[in-house]
Every structure is written in C-alpha cells, then in structure tokens.
Protein backbone atom coordinates (compact mmCIF):
# COMPACT_ATOMS: atom_id res chain seq x y z
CA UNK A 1 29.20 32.69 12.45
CA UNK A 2 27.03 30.19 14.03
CA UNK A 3 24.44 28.37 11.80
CA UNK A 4 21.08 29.19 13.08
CA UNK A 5 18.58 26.00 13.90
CA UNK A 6 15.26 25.61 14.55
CA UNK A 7 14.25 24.57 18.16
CA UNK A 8 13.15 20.90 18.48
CA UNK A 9 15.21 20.55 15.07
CA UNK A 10 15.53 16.84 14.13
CA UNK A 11 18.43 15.95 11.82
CA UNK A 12 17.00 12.31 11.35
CA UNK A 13 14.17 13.61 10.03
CA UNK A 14 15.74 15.97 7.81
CA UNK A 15 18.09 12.38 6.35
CA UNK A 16 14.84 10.88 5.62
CA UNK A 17 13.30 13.86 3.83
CA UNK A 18 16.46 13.42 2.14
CA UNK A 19 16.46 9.97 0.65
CA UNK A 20 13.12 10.49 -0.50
CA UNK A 21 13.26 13.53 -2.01
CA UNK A 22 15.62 11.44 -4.56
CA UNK A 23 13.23 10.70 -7.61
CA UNK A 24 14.98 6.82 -8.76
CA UNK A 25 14.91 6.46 -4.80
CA UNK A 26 10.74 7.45 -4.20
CA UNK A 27 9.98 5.08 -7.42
CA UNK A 28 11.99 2.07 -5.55
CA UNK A 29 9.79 2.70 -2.27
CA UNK A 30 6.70 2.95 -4.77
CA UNK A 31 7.27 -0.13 -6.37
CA UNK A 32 8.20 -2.17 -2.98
CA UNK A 33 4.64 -1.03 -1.61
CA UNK A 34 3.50 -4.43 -3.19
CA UNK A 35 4.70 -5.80 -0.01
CA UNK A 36 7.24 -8.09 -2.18
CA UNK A 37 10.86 -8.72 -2.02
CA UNK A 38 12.34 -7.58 -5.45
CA UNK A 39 16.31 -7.42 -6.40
CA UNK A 40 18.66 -4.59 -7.79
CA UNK A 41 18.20 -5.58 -11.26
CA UNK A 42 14.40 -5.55 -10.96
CA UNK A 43 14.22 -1.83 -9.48
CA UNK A 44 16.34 -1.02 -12.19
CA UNK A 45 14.91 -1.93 -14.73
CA UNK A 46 11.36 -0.51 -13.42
CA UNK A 47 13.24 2.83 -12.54
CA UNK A 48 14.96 2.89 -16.01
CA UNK A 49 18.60 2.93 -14.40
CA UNK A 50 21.80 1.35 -14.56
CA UNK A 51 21.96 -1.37 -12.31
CA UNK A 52 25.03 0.15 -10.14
CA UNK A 53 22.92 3.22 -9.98
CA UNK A 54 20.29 0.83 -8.55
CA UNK A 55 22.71 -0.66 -6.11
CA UNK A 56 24.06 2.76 -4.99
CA UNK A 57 20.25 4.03 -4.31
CA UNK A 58 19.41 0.99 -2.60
CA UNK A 59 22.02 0.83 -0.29
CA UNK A 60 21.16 4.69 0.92
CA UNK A 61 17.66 3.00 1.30
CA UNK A 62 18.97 0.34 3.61
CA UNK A 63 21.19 2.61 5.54
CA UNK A 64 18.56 4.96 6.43
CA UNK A 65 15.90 2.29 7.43
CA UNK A 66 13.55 2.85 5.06
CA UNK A 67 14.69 -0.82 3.53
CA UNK A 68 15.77 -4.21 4.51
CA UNK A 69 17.44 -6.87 3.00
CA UNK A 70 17.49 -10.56 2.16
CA UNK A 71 20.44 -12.77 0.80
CA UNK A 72 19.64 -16.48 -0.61
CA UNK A 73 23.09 -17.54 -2.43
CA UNK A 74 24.26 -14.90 -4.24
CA UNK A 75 20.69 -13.07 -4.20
CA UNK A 76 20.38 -9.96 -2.53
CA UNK A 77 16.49 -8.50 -2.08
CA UNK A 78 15.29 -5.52 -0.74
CA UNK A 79 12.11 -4.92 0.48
CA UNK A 80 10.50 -2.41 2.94
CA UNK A 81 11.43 -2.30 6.55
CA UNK A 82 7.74 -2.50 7.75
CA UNK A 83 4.29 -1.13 7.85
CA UNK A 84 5.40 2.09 9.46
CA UNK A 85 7.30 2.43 6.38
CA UNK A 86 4.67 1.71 3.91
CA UNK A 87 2.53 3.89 5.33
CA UNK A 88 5.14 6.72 5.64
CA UNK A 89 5.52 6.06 1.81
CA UNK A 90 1.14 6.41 0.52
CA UNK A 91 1.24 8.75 3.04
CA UNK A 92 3.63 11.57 0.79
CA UNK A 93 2.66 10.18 -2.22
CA UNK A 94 -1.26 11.43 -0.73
CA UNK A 95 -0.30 14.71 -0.27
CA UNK A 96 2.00 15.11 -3.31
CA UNK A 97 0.70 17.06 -5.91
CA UNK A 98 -1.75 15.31 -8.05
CA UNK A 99 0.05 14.06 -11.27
CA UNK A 100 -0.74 16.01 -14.34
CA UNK A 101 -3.64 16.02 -16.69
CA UNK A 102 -0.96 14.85 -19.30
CA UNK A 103 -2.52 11.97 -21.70
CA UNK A 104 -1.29 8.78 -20.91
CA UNK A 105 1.81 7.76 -23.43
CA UNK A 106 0.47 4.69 -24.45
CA UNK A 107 -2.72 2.54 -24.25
CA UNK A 108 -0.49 0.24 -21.86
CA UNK A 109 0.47 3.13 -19.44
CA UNK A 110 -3.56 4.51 -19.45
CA UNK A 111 -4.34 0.32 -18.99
CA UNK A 112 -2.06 0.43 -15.93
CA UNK A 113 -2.74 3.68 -14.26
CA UNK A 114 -6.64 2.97 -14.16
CA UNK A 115 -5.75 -0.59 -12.50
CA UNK A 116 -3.84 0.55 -9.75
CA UNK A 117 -6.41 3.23 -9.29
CA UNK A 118 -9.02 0.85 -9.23
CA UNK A 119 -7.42 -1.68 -6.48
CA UNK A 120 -3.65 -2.61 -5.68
CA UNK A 121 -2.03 -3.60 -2.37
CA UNK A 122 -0.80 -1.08 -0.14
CA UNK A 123 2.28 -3.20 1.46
CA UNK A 124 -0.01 -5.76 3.42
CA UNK A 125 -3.58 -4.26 3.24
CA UNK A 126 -5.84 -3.22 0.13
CA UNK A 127 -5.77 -0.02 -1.70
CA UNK A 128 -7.56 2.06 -4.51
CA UNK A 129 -11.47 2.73 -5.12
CA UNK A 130 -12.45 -0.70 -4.23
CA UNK A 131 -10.87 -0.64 -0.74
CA UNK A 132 -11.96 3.03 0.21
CA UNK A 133 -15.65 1.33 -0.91
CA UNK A 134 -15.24 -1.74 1.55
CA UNK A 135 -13.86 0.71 4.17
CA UNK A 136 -17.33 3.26 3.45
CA UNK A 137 -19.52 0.39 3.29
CA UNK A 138 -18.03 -1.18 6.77
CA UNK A 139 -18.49 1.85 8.43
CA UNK A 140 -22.31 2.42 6.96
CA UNK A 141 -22.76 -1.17 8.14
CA UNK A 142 -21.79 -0.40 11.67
CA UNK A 143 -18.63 -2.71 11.38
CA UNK A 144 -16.56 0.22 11.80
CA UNK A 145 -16.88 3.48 14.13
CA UNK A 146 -15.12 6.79 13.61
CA UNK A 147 -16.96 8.97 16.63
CA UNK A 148 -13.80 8.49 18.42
CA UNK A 149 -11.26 7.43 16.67
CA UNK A 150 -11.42 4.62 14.28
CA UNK A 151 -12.06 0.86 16.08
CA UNK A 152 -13.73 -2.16 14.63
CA UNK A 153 -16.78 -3.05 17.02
CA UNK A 154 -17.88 -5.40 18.15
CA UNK A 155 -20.42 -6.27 15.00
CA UNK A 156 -16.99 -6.08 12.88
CA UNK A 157 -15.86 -8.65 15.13
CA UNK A 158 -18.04 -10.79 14.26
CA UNK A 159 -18.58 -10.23 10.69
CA UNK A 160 -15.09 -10.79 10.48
CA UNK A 161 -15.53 -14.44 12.23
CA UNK A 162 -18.26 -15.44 9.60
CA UNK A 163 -16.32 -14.55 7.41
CA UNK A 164 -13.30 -16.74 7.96
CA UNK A 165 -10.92 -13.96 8.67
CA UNK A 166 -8.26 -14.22 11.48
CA UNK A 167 -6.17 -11.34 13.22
CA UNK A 168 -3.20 -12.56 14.87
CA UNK A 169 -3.29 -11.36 18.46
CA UNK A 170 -0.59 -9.97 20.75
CA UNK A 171 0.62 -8.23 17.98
CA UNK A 172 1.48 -4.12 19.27
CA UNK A 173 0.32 -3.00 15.52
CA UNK A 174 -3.22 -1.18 15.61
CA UNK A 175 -6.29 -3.27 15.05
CA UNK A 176 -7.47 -0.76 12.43
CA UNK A 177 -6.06 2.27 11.36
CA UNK A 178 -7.32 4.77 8.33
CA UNK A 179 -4.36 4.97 5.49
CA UNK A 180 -4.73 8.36 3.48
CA UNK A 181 -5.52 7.01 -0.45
CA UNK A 182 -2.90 8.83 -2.60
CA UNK A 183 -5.28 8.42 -5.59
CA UNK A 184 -8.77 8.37 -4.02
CA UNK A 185 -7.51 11.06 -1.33
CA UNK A 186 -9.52 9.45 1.29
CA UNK A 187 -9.03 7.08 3.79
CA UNK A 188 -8.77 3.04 3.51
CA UNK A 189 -8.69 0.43 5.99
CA UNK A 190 -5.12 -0.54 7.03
CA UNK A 191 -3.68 -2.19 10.41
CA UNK A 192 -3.75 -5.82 11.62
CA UNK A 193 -7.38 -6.03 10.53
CA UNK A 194 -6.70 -4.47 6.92
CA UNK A 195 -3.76 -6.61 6.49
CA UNK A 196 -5.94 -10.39 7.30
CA UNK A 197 -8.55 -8.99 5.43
CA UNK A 198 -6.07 -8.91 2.28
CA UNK A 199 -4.36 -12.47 3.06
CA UNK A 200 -7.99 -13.63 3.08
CA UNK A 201 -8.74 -11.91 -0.05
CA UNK A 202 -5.90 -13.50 -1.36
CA UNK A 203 -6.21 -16.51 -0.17
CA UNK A 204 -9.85 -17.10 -1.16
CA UNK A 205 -9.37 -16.03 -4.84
CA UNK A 206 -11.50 -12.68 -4.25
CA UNK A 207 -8.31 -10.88 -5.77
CA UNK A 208 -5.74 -11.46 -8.28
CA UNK A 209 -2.17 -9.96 -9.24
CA UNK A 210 -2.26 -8.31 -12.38
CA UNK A 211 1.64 -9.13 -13.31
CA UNK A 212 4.00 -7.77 -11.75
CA UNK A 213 2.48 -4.62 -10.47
CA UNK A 214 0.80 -4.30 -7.29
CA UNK A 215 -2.33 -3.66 -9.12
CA UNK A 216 -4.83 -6.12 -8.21
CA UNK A 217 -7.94 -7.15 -10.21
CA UNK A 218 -10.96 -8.44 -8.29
CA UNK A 219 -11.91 -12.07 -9.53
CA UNK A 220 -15.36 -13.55 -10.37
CA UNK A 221 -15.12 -15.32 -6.94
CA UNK A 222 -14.55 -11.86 -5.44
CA UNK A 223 -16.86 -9.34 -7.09
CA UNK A 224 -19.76 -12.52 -5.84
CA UNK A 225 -18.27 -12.15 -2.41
CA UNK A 226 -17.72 -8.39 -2.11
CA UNK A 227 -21.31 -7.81 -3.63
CA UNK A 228 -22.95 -10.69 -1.10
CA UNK A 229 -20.64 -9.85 2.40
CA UNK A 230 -20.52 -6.11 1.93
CA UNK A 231 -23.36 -5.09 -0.83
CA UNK A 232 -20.40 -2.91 -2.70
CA UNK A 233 -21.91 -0.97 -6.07
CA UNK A 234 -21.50 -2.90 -9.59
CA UNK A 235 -19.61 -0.59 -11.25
CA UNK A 236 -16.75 -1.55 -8.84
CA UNK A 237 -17.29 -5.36 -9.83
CA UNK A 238 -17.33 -5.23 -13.25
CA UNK A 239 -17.43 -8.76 -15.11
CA UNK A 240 -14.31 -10.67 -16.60
C-alpha cells in the first residue's frame, strides 16, 4: 500500500523538526545562541553528556545545517550557521511551553535563570526584559515604526549616528526585524541594526558577560547610558 503524504509535503523540513526535537541536541543550539564558538567537550559538559555522545549530536547538527564548524590544530568548534538559525532557534523556544512553576534547585540555578531573563545575547543582537524595553522605548520615541511593518526611520537614523553606532551596508540581512522573546513573549529588536547596536553595547562597556553564559549584566557605564539615550525605567538599571 502506498504511504499517504500531505500535498506541498517537505521532507527537509520534517529532518529539521527532527534534529531538534532531540533534547541534548535543542540544549547545544540553546547554549550556541551566545553567538560564540564552543567545542565538544564544552557542550558536553553543559548538556551533562559523554563527550562521544556530544560528538555524535554535533555532527547531526552540522550535517543538517543548523551548525558550522571551525578547526585550529587539533580544535574542532561548532557554532551556529547564521542568524537565520538563531532566530529559527528563540523562535521555538518562544512558542514552547512555558517551563514549569517548579522552584529553582538551587540558589545558583534561581541566580541564573533571573539573569538571562533579565538581558543575554540572542546570537548577535540583545535579548531579555532590558532589550524588549529599548525596543518599546525606540518605538515610543519615534525611532522605530510598526504601521507597516517594522523599519527604523529616519529619526532612528540619526539617533543611531549620535550615538556612535554603525550598520554595515550592502549587507542582504534586514535593517530591523522584531525577534519573538521566548521569556518576555514579545518582540525585541534584531537584524543588522539590533546586531551594531549590541557590538556597540559591547564595545562601549554598557554590557558585560556574566561567565560563561550568554547572560549579560548591564554595567554602571550602561544603566548611565541606557537611562540618558533612551530614558529606560530604574528598575531595569539597578545599581552594582
């Protein structure tokens, strides 16, 4: 008997449902939404597998797309194969079912949940309740336009220019695009604009790496900038 299909059905799509429907294999693609390169034995060890397990994972990763990887000596990284990726990736973990209610195991775990819910990177671009607040407060500030379809204008332009901030042009990636917040379940800012806005963040000391977790905690420098540039609520800066 032939096996019934779906019109339109598409088997790639089905091999990608696939790889992430693998629990060690969504935690990898979690962890690599810092943006960084990491090796086998550091996935493992954050997964809580053997390191061939690792190996065997990460190779189905790499197969499929979803990963790329680097070699320096005898070094092999992985890291994601892009923004498309990364976005396929908080896009899922959006409209996955909201984690349970469940105390935390440990002050450390409770210390590190509320810190990536609070701000991490999202591969290139900022994540978490402080960057759905700069991506409200842009749009109340007329930087940002949603009527149709999000685009920076042309005051965003130039706020960004004050600022210091440079897009790279002829790039074929969106200026802006909105990026679905898997913990604040609303949109943050994401695209080439999202992403320099980050680098600068970075590279101005607004933000800091909180070890090595793409948490992010918002520095003295930043919580003076993010309060004078964009007016964002205290409670978001709170003092170190």
């Amino acid at each position: 008997m032939d096996t019934l299909r779906a019109p339109g059905a598409n088997p790639g799509l089905a091999s990608v449902a696939r790889l992430l429907a693998d629990g060690t294999r969504a935690s990898f693609c979690l962890a690599l939404l810092d943006g960084r390169a990491w090796t086998a034995t550091e996935l493992a060890r954050h997964a809580g597998v053997a390191p061939s397990t690792a190996t065997e994972h990460l190779n189905a990763l790499v197969r499929g797309n979803l990963l790329v990887e680097e070699r320096q000596g005898r070094h092999r990284y992985v890291r994601l194969a892009g923004p498309h990726v990364a976005e396929l990736v908080e896009g899922l973990a959006a409209v996955a079912p909201a984690p349970s209610s469940a105390p935390p195991r440990s002050l450390s775990a409770d210390g590190r949940r509320k810190a990536l819910a609070h701000a991490r990177t999202c591969y290139d671009h900022l994540a978490g309740a402080v960057a759905v607040a700069i991506t409200d407060t842009m749009t109340a500030r007329g930087l940002l336009d949603w009527e149709h379809g999000l685009r920076l204008t042309g005051d965003g332009e130039a706020w960004l220019g004050r600022l210091g901030v440079t897009v790279p042009a002829g790039t074929r990636r969106p200026a802006v695009r909105p990026c679905l917040d898997w913990t604040e379940r609303r949109s943050h800012l994401a695209g080439a604009v999202g992403a320099a806005l980050c680098r600068h963040a970075f590279d101005s000391d607004w933000i800091a790496r909180i070890g090595t977790t793409r948490a992010v905690a918002v520095t003295p420098a930043g919580r003076d900038a993010l309060r004078d540039h964009l007016g964002l609520p205290e409670d978001l800066l709170p003092r170190r």
